[in-house]
Structures are given as C-alpha cells and as structure tokens.
Protein backbone atom coordinates (compact mmCIF):
# COMPACT_ATOMS: atom_id res chain seq x y z
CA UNK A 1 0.00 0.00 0.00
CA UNK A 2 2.68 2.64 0.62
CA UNK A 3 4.45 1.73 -2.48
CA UNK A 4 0.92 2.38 -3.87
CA UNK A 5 0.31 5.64 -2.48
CA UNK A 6 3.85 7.38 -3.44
CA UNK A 7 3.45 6.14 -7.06
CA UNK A 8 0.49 8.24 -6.94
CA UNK A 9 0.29 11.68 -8.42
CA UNK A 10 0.56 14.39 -5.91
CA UNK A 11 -2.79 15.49 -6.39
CA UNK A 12 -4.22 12.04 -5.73
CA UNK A 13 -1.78 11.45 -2.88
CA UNK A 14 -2.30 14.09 -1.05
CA UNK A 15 -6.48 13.39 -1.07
CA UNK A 16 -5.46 10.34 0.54
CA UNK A 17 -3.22 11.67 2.53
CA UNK A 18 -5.65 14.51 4.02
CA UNK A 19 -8.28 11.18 4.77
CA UNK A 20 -5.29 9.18 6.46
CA UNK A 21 -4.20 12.56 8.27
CA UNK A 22 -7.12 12.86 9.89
CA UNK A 23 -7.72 9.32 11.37
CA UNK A 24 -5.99 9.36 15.48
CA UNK A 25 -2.44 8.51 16.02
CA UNK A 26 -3.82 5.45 17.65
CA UNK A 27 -5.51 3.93 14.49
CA UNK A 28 -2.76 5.41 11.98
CA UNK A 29 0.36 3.40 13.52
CA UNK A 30 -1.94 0.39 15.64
CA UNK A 31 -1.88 -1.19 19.11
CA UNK A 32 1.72 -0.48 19.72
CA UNK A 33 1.74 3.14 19.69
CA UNK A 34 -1.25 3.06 21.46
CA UNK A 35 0.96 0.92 24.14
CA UNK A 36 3.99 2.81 24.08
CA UNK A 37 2.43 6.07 23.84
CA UNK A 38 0.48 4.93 27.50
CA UNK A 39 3.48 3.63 28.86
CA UNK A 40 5.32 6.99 28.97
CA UNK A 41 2.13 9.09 30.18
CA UNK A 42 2.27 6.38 32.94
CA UNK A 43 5.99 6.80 33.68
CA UNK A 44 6.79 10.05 34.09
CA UNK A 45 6.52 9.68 37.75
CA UNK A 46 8.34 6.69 38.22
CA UNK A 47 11.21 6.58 40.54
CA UNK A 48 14.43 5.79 39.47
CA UNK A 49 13.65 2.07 41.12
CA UNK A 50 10.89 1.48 38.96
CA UNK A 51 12.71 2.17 35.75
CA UNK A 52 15.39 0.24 36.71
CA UNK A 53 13.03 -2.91 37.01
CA UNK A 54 11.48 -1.99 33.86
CA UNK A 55 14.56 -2.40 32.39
CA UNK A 56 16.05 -5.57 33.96
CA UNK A 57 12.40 -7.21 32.21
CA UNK A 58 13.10 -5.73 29.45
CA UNK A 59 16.42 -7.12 29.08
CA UNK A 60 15.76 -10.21 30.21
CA UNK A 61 12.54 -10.82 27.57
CA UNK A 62 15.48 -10.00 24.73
CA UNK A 63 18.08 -12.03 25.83
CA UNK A 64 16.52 -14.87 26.18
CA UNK A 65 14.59 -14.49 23.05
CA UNK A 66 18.29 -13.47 21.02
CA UNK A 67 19.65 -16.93 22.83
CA UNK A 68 16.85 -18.95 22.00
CA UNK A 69 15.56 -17.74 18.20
CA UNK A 70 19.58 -16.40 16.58
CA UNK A 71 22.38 -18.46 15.38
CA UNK A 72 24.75 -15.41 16.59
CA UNK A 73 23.45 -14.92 20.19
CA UNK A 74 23.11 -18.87 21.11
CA UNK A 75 26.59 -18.85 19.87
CA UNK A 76 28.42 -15.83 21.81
CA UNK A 77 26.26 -16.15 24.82
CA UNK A 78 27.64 -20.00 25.37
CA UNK A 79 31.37 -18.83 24.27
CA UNK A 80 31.13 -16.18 27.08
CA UNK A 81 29.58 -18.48 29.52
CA UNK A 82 25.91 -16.13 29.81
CA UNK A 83 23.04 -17.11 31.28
CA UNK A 84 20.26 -14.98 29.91
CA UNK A 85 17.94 -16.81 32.39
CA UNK A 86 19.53 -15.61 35.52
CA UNK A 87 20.14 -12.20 34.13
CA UNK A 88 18.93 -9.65 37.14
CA UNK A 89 21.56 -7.10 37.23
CA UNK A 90 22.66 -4.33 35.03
CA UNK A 91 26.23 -5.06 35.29
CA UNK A 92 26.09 -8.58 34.13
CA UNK A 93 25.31 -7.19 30.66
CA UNK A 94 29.69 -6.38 30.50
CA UNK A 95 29.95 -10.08 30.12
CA UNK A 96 28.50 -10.14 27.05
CA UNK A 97 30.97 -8.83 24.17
CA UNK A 98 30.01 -6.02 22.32
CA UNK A 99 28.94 -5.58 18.84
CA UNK A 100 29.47 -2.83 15.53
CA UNK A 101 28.61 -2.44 11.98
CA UNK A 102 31.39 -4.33 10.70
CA UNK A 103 29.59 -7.83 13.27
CA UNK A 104 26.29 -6.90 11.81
CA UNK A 105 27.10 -7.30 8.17
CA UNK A 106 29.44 -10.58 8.50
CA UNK A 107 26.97 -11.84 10.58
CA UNK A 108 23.09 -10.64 9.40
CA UNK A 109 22.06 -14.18 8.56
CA UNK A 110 23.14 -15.78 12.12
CA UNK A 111 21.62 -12.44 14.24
CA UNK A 112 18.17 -12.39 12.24
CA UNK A 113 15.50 -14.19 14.70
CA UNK A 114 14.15 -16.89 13.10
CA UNK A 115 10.73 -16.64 15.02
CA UNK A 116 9.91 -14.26 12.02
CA UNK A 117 9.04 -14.83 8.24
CA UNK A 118 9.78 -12.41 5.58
CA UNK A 119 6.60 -11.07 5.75
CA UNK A 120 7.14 -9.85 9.41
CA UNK A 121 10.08 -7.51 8.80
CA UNK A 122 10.92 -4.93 6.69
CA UNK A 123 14.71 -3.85 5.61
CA UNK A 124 16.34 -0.64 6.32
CA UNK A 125 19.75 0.83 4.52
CA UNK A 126 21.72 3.26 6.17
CA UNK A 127 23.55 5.77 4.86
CA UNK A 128 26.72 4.94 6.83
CA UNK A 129 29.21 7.61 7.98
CA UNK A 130 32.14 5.65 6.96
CA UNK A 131 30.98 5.89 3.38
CA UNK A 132 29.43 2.37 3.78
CA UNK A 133 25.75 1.79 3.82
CA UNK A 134 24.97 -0.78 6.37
CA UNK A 135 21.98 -3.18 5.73
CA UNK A 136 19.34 -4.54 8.80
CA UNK A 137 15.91 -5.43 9.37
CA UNK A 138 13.36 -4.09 12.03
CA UNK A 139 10.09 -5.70 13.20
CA UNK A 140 6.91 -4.83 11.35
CA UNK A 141 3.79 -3.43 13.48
CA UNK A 142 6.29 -2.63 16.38
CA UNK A 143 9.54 -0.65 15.84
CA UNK A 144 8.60 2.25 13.89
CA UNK A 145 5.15 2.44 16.17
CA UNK A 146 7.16 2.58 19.31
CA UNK A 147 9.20 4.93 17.24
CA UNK A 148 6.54 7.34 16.25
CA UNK A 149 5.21 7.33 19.56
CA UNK A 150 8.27 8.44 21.82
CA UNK A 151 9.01 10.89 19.53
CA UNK A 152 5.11 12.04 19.55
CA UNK A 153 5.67 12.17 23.65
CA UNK A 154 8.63 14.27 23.72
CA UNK A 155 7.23 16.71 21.44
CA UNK A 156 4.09 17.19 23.28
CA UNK A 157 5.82 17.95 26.05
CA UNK A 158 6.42 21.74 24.34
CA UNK A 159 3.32 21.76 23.08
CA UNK A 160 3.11 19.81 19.73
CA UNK A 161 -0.16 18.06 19.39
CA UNK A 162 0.23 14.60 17.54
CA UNK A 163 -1.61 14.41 14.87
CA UNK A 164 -2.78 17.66 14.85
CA UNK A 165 -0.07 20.53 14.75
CA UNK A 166 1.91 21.37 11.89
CA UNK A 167 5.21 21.38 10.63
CA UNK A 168 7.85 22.79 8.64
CA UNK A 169 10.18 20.24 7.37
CA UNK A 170 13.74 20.87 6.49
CA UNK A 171 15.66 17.81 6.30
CA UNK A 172 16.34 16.12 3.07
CA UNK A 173 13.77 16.40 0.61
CA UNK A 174 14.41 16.24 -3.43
CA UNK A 175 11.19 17.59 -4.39
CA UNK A 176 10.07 17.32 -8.17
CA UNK A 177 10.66 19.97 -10.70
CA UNK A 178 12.09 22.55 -8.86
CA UNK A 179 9.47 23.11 -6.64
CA UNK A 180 11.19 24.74 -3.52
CA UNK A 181 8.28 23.32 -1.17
CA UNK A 182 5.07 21.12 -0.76
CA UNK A 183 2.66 20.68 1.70
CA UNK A 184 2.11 16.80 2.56
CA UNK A 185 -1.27 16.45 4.28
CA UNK A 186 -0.39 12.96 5.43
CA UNK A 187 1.62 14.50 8.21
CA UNK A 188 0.53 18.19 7.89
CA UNK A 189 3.72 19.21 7.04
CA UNK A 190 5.28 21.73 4.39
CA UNK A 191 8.03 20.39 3.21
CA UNK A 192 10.90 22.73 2.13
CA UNK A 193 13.70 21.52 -0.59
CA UNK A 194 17.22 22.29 1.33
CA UNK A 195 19.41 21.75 -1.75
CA UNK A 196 19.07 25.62 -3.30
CA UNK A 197 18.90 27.56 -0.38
CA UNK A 198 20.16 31.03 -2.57
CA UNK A 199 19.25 34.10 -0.45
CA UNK A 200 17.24 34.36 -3.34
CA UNK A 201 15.62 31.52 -2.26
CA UNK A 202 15.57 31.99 1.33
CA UNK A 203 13.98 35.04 1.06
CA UNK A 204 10.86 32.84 -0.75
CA UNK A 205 11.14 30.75 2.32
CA UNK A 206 10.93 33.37 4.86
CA UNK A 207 7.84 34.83 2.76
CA UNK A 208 5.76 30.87 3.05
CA UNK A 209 6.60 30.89 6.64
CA UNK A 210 5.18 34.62 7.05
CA UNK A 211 1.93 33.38 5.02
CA UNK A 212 1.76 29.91 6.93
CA UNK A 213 3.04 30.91 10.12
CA UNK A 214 3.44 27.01 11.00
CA UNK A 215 4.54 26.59 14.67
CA UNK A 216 7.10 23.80 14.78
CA UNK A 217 10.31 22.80 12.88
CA UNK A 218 11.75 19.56 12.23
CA UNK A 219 15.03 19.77 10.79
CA UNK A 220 18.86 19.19 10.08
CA UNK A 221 21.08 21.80 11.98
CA UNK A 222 22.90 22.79 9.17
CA UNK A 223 19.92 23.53 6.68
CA UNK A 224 18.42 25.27 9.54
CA UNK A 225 21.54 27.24 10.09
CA UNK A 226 21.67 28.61 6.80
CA UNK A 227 18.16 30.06 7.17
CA UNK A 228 18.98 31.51 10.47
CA UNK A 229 22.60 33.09 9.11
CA UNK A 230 20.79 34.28 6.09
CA UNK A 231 17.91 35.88 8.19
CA UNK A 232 20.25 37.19 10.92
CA UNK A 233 22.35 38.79 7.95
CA UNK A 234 19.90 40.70 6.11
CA UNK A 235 17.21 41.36 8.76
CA UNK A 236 14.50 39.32 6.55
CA UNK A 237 12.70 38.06 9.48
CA UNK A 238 9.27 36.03 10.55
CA UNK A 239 6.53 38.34 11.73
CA UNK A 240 5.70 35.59 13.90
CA UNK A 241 7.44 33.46 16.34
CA UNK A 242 7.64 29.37 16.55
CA UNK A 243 6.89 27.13 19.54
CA UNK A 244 9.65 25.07 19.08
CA UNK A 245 12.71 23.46 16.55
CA UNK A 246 13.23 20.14 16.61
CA UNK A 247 16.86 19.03 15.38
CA UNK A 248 18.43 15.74 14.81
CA UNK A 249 21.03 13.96 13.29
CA UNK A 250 24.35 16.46 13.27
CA UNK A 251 26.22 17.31 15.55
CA UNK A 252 25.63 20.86 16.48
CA UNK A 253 28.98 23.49 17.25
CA UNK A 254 29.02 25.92 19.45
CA UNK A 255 27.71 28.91 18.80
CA UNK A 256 25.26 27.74 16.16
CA UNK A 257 22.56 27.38 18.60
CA UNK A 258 22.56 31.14 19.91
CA UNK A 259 22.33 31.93 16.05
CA UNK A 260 19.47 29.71 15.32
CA UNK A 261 17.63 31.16 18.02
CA UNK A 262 18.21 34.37 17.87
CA UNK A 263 16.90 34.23 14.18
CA UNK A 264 13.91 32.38 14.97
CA UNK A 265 12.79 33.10 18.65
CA UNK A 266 12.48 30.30 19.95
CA UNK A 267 14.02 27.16 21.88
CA UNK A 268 15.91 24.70 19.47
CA UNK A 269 15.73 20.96 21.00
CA UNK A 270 18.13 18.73 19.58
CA UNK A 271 17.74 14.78 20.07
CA UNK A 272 20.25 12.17 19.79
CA UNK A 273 19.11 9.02 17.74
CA UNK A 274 20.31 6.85 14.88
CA UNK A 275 19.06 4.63 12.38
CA UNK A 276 19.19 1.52 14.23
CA UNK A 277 17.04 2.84 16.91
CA UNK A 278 18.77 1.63 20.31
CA UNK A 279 19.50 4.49 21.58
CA UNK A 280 17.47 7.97 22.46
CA UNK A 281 18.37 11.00 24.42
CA UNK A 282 16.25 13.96 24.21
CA UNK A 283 17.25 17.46 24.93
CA UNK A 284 16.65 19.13 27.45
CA UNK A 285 14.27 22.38 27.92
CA UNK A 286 16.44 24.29 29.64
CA UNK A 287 20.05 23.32 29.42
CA UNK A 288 22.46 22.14 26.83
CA UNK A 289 22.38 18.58 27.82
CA UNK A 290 19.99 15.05 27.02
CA UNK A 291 18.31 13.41 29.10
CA UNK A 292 18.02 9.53 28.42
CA UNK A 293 14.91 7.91 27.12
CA UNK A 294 15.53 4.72 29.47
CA UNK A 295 12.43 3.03 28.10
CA UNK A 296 13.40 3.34 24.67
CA UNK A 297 16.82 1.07 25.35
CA UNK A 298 19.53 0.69 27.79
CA UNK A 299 22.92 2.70 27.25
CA UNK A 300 26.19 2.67 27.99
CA UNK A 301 28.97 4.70 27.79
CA UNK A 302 32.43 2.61 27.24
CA UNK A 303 35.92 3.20 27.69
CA UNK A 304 38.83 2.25 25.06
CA UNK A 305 38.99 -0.52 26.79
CA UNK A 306 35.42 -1.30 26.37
CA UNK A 307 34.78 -0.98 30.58
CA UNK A 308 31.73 0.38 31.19
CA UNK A 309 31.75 4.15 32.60
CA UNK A 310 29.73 5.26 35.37
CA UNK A 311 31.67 8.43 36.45
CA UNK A 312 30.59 11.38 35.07
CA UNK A 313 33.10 13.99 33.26
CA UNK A 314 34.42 10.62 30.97
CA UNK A 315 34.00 10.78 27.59
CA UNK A 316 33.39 7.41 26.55
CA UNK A 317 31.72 5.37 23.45
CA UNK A 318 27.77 5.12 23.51
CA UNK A 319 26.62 1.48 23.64
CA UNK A 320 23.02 0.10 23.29
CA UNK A 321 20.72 -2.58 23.29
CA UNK A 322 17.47 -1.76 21.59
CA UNK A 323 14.16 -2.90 22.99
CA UNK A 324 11.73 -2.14 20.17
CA UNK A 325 13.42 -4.81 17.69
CA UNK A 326 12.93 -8.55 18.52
CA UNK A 327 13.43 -9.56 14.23
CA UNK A 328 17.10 -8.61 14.40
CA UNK A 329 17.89 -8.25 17.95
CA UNK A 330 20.92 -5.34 18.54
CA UNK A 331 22.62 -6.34 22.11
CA UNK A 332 25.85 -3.69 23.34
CA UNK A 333 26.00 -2.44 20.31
CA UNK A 334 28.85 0.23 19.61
CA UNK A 335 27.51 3.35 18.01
CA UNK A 336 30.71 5.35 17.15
CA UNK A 337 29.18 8.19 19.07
CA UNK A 338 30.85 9.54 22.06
CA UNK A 339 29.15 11.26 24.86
CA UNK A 340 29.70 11.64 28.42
CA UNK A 341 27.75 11.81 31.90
CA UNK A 342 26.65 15.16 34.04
CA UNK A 343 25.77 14.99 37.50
CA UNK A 344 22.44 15.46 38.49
CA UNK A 345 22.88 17.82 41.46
CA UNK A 346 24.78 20.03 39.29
CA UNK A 347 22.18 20.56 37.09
CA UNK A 348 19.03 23.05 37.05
CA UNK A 349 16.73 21.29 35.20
CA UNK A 350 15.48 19.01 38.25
CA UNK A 351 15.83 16.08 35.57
CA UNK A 352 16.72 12.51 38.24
CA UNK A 353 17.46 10.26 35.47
CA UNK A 354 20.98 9.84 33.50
CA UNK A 355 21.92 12.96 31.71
CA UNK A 356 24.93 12.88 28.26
CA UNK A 357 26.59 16.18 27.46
CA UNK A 358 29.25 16.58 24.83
CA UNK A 359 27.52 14.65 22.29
CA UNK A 360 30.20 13.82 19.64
CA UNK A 361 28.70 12.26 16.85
CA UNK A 362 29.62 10.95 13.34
CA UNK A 363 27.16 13.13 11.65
CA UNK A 364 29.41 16.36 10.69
CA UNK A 365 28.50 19.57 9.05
CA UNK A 366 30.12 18.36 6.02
CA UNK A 367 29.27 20.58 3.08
CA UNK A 368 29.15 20.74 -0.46
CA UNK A 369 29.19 24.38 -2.54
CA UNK A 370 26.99 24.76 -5.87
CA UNK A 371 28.07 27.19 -8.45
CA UNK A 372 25.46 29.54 -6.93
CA UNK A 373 27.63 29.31 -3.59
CA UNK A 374 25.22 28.04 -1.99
CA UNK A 375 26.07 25.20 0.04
CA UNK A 376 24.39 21.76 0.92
CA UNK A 377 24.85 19.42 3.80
CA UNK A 378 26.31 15.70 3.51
CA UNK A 379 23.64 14.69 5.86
CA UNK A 380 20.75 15.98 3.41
CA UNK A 381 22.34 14.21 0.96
CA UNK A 382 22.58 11.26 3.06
CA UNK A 383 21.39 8.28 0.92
CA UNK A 384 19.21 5.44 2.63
CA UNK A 385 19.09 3.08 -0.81
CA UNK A 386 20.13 -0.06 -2.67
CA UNK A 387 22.06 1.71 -5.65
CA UNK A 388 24.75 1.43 -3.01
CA UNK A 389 24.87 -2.37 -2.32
CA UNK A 390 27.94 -2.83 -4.52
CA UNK A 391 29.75 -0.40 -3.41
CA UNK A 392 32.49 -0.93 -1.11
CA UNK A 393 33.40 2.71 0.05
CA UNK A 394 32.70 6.24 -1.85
CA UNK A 395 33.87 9.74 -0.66
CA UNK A 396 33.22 13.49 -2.14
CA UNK A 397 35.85 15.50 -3.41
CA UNK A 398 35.84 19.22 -4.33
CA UNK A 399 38.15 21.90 -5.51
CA UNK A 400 35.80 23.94 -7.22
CA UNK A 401 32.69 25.45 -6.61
CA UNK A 402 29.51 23.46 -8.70
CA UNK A 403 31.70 20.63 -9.37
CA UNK A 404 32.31 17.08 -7.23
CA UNK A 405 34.00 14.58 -7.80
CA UNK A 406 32.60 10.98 -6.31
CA UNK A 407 35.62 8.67 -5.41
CA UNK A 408 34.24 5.16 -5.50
CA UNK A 409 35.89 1.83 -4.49
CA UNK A 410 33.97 -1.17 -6.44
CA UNK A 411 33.01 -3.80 -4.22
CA UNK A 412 31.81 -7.20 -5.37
CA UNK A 413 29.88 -7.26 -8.95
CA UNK A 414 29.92 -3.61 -9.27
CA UNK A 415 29.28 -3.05 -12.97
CA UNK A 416 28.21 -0.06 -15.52
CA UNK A 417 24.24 0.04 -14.19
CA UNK A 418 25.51 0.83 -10.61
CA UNK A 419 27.24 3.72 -12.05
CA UNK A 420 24.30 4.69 -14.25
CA UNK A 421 21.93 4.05 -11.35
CA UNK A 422 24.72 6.12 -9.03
CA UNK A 423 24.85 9.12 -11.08
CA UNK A 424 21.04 9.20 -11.51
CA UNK A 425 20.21 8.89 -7.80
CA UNK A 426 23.12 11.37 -6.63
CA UNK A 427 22.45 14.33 -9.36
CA UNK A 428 18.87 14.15 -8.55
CA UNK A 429 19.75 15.69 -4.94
CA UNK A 430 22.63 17.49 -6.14
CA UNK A 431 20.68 19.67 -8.66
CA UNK A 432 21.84 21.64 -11.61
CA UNK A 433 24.39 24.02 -10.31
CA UNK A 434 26.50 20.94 -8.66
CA UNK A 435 27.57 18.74 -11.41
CA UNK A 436 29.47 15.44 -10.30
CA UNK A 437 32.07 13.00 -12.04
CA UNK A 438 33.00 9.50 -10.72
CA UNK A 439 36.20 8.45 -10.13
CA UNK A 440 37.37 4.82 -9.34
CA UNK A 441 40.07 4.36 -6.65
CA UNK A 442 41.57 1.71 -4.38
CA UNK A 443 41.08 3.30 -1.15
CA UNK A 444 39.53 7.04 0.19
CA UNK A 445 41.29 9.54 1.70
CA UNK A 446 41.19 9.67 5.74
CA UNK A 447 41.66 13.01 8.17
CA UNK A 448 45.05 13.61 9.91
CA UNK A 449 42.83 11.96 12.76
CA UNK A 450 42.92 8.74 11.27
CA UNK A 451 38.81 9.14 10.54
CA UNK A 452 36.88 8.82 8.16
CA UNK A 453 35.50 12.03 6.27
CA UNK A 454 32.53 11.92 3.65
CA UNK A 455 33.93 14.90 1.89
CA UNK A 456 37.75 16.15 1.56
CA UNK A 457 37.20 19.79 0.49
CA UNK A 458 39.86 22.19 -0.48
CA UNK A 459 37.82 24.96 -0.73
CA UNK A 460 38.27 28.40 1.31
C-alpha cells in the first residue's frame, strides 16, 4: 500500500493523505503506539527504582529471546559463559561482548531471529558515515510504532499536538521539478527543498513561513543554520514566532545554537538518535544537555577498553541494546558516538534520570558548494538506498565550486548500471548548479585523525 500511495500523483496522494491525516495517532500506527504512547504518560513519575526494574524485564525478555531464536546470540552467549535466564543485574550485561557495523554485516544471517518470516520484517539501509551503507531489518507493526510514539511524547511535552499541529520540514527532501516546497497532508507538514537555499531563495522561504506561520520545525542543523545566518544577515525576518525546533542527526557546534535562536525566537531541541534505533536521548528544555529515554533502550557509555563508565566527566563510546526490535535483535552495540555523563545535582533542570553532554557524533556539518555558492549538507544528501549495495566505500571531493568529484571503491559485482543508477540517484539531490564525475580508486582519503570524512574539500 505505501508503495501504492507514493506512485500516486501528488494530487491524488495528497487526497489520501488529508483522509489518512485525519484518522488518530492510535488507528494510523496500531496497538503499539497506542501501548507505548500509554506507557510513557504512565511513567513520568516513576522513581528511578521502577525504571530500573522496567529495564532488567526488558532485558531479560530479549536475551533470552536473542539466545533462544539467533544463530549469533546462542553462539556468543555459550562462548562467554551467559546465562540470559539468571540475568537480574545491570552489570552482568559487560559479560557479554560487544557488537558494531562491521559484526552486523558478516553476521546478518546468524543475528536475524528466526521466530519471524519475511513477511514480518521490513529492511532498512543506512547511509553509513564511513561511506558504507549498512543493511538490517526491524520488526513490522512494532519498531517504527514505538518509534513514532516516543518521539510524539517528547514533542508534546512543548506543546506539539500529535496528529494535529503542523510542521515545517527541512531535512532532506528532493522535491520534483524545482518546486522549492510542498505541503504533505499525510503529516501536515510543508516540506521545504534544502538543496538551493540562494538568499534568493531563502527570502521565498521566509515569505511561506510569514503566510503559513506554522509553529514547529523539524530539521537538520545545518539547513536550519543557513536560514537563520541568512535571516540574521539581512534582517528578513518572521513576523511571527515558533513554539519550538526540533533538530536531529548532526552534531551541532558551538555557537550555532545562539544563532538559530536568535533568528527564529524560539528554543531549538536537539535529540540524539540513529538509524538503528537503540538508543534515544532527548534534549533538554532548559540546558544544553539530554536526558536519556531509558524506556526506549539501555545505554552505555564505554571506555577504550570497552569498561563500562559510570563516572561522570568521561567521555566514553555510547553502547546500546534496543528494545523495540525482537526480528534482528541489537545487544551492546557500539555506536561510534561519544558522549559523556553530568551529574544530576549540578544541574538546574530538576531532571533525576541519566543525563549525556558533549555529544560527539559521526554526523558532521560536512558541506558541499553549488556554483550559486550556496552550500548543501552531507547529511541531506545522506542516501538510505540499494544503488549502493555494490559499493564498497565512496567519498566526495571538491576543488571547485559546482563541481564534485565521487571517489568510488567497487566492491563485489559492481558493474556499468551501478554507475548509471549512481549518477542518476546522486544528481537528482545534487541539482543543476553541482555537477558530479566519478572516479574509481583503491582506497579514500582519511583526516590527519585517522577518521573517516565523507567529503575532503579544499575549498576556502
């Protein structure tokens, strides 16, 4: 049915769109959301105590299921001497070794649950920071509810109404023929194209928001930032002012959030997240810290060593196990993202729970320039798609403003159509004033640092 609906013409699709729209959260995403959505109106007064039981069950549900239904986890839990039957503490999880990308992919067969047929999961591609797209599968009728519906919680909590409020989107939208926005009823959302954001065209942004005068924001921090460094620059303001931003995915530098708000007036939330969805830390209201969603999954922070950090002050590598994902079960798995602890008494917030500062995350402002000079993040560009499968590692490369080059290494069958299919799906975000050649190469460039970078610019 959704491949249905967004083969659709727009017209069409957004009739059925304004029908679904209108039908309650609780009927749009099923029972689970319902659940979920309960479940953290009913927590928010829970002590500290009662989390921490909701999480031993929690754990203990999925590790016994991951021992008794996976290849992998039968097989690491025995080699490690686990018991996920006696599990009752939250420190017994360190016996169990951790996980990454790299284990996922050699092992996806052996960690898929084989409780599940086909038909009860659905695939999800990555875009990978490390220039390598990173195939998994989630559970149908459960993760992306329980998704939806924490996200739908800590919205409302600064006054977004699921279901009901609108929202400007500025993330990573390609709309078709050079429209510059759209308005999707589905999710009563205008959707604004990031990838020609011209003061020209910022200025025809400013002048929809003036007319619309939608209250909320969901974007990227960089395409955001251009609007705000635009508007800040030439005093082409809102006449009105928005309840609330809503950022993910980038990391966000200081100083860019004083600019962001003082273009906008209003509070900027960021949240931490990724695509696997084991992980969640929302930020706070008042301070420039997250607080962790503990009923989403159970994190860690992780030394070098890979000993488990409880002191705060440490930066450290965050580690999760996911509980909304019993198809392809993600136990201590290493994100790449480091974060570290703040004490509770030292904040203002009168948050009790476990609080990360000093997000570092692999998402950087990474930019591209068009021969317009505008510019347009990596993370927009981001791709979350199969035309990738045979590629082994790509990287951007730019000297010159409106042209990139694409430095691919071939993995295993790569032939001419991946190229074709490449160019196609790349241009089509790029747009016409960044044109882009491919170039073949054994390995990509890394930083002085060692890591990986998704575009080596030499550009002022």
């Amino acid at each position: 049915m959704r491949k249905i609906y967004h083969a659709l013409p727009y017209p069409a699709r957004n009739i059925i769109g304004g029908l679904y729209g209108s039908l309650p959260q609780k009927i749009k995403y099923g029972p689970e959301y319902a659940k979920m959505y309960k479940l953290l109106n009913e927590s928010a007064n829970w002590s500290q105590d009662e989390i921490h039981d909701y999480q031993i069950k929690q754990l203990r549900n999925l590790l016994i299921h991951a021992h008794e239904t996976t290849r992998f986890y039968n097989r690491q839990f025995n080699e490690a001497g686990f018991n996920p039957y006696k599990f009752n503490n939250l420190d017994d999880l360190s016996l169990i070794p951790t996980i990454d990308k790299e284990v996922i992919r050699n092992n996806l067969s052996d960690m898929l649950s084989d409780k599940f047929s086909n038909r009860q999961r659905f695939q999800i591609t990555t875009g990978g920071t490390t220039g390598r797209q990173l195939i998994f599968y989630a559970q149908k009728q459960l993760t992306i509810p329980r998704e939806k519906a924490m996200y739908d919680y800590l919205w409302g909590e600064v006054g977004y109404i699921p279901g009901k409020s609108e929202m400007v989107v500025l993330r990573n939208n390609v709309l078709p023929d050079n429209k510059l926005w759209r308005y999707e009823k589905k999710n009563r959302s205008l959707v604004l194209d990031p990838f020609h954001m011209t003061d020209e065209v910022c200025h025809k942004f400013i002048n929809k928001l003036n007319k619309e005068k939608i209250p909320f924001f969901h974007v990227y921090p960089s395409s955001i930032l251009m609007l705000a460094e635009y508007m800040n620059r030439t005093g082409d303001r809102l006449t009105y002012k928005p309840l609330a931003i809503f950022a993910t995915s980038e990391n966000l530098y200081k100083g860019q959030r004083e600019i962001i708000e003082n273009a906008f007036g209003c509070r900027m939330y960021m949240s931490y997240g990724h695509s696997e969805m084991c992980s969640l830390a929302n930020g706070c209201a008042l301070e420039d810290h997250y607080h962790i969603e503990e009923l989403y999954g159970y994190t860690e922070l992780l030394d070098k060593n890979r000993d488990v950090i409880n002191d705060s002050g440490i930066m450290g590598e965050i580690t999760a196990t996911g509980f909304n994902n019993y198809v392809l079960p993600l136990i201590r798995y290493r994100t790449a993202d480091y974060a570290s602890y703040e004490e509770c008494v030292k904040t203002k917030c009168g948050f009790k729970g476990r609080i990360l500062k000093d997000i570092e995350g692999r998402w950087l402002q990474e930019m591209l320039v068009t021969s317009q000079g505008n510019k347009i993040s990596m993370t927009a560009i981001n791709f979350h798609s199969d035309v990738f499968d045979r590629v082994k590692y790509y990287q951007f490369y730019q000297n010159t403003p409106g042209l990139v080059t694409m430095r691919i290494v071939k993995g295993k069958d790569y032939t001419i159509d991946d190229e074709v299919a490449i160019k196609s799906a790349v241009q089509s975000k790029l747009g016409e004033y960044l044109k882009m050649d491919i170039q073949y190469v054994n390995e990509v460039r890394r930083a002085a640092s060692g890591k990986y970078r998704y575009i080596i610019s030499e550009l002022d």
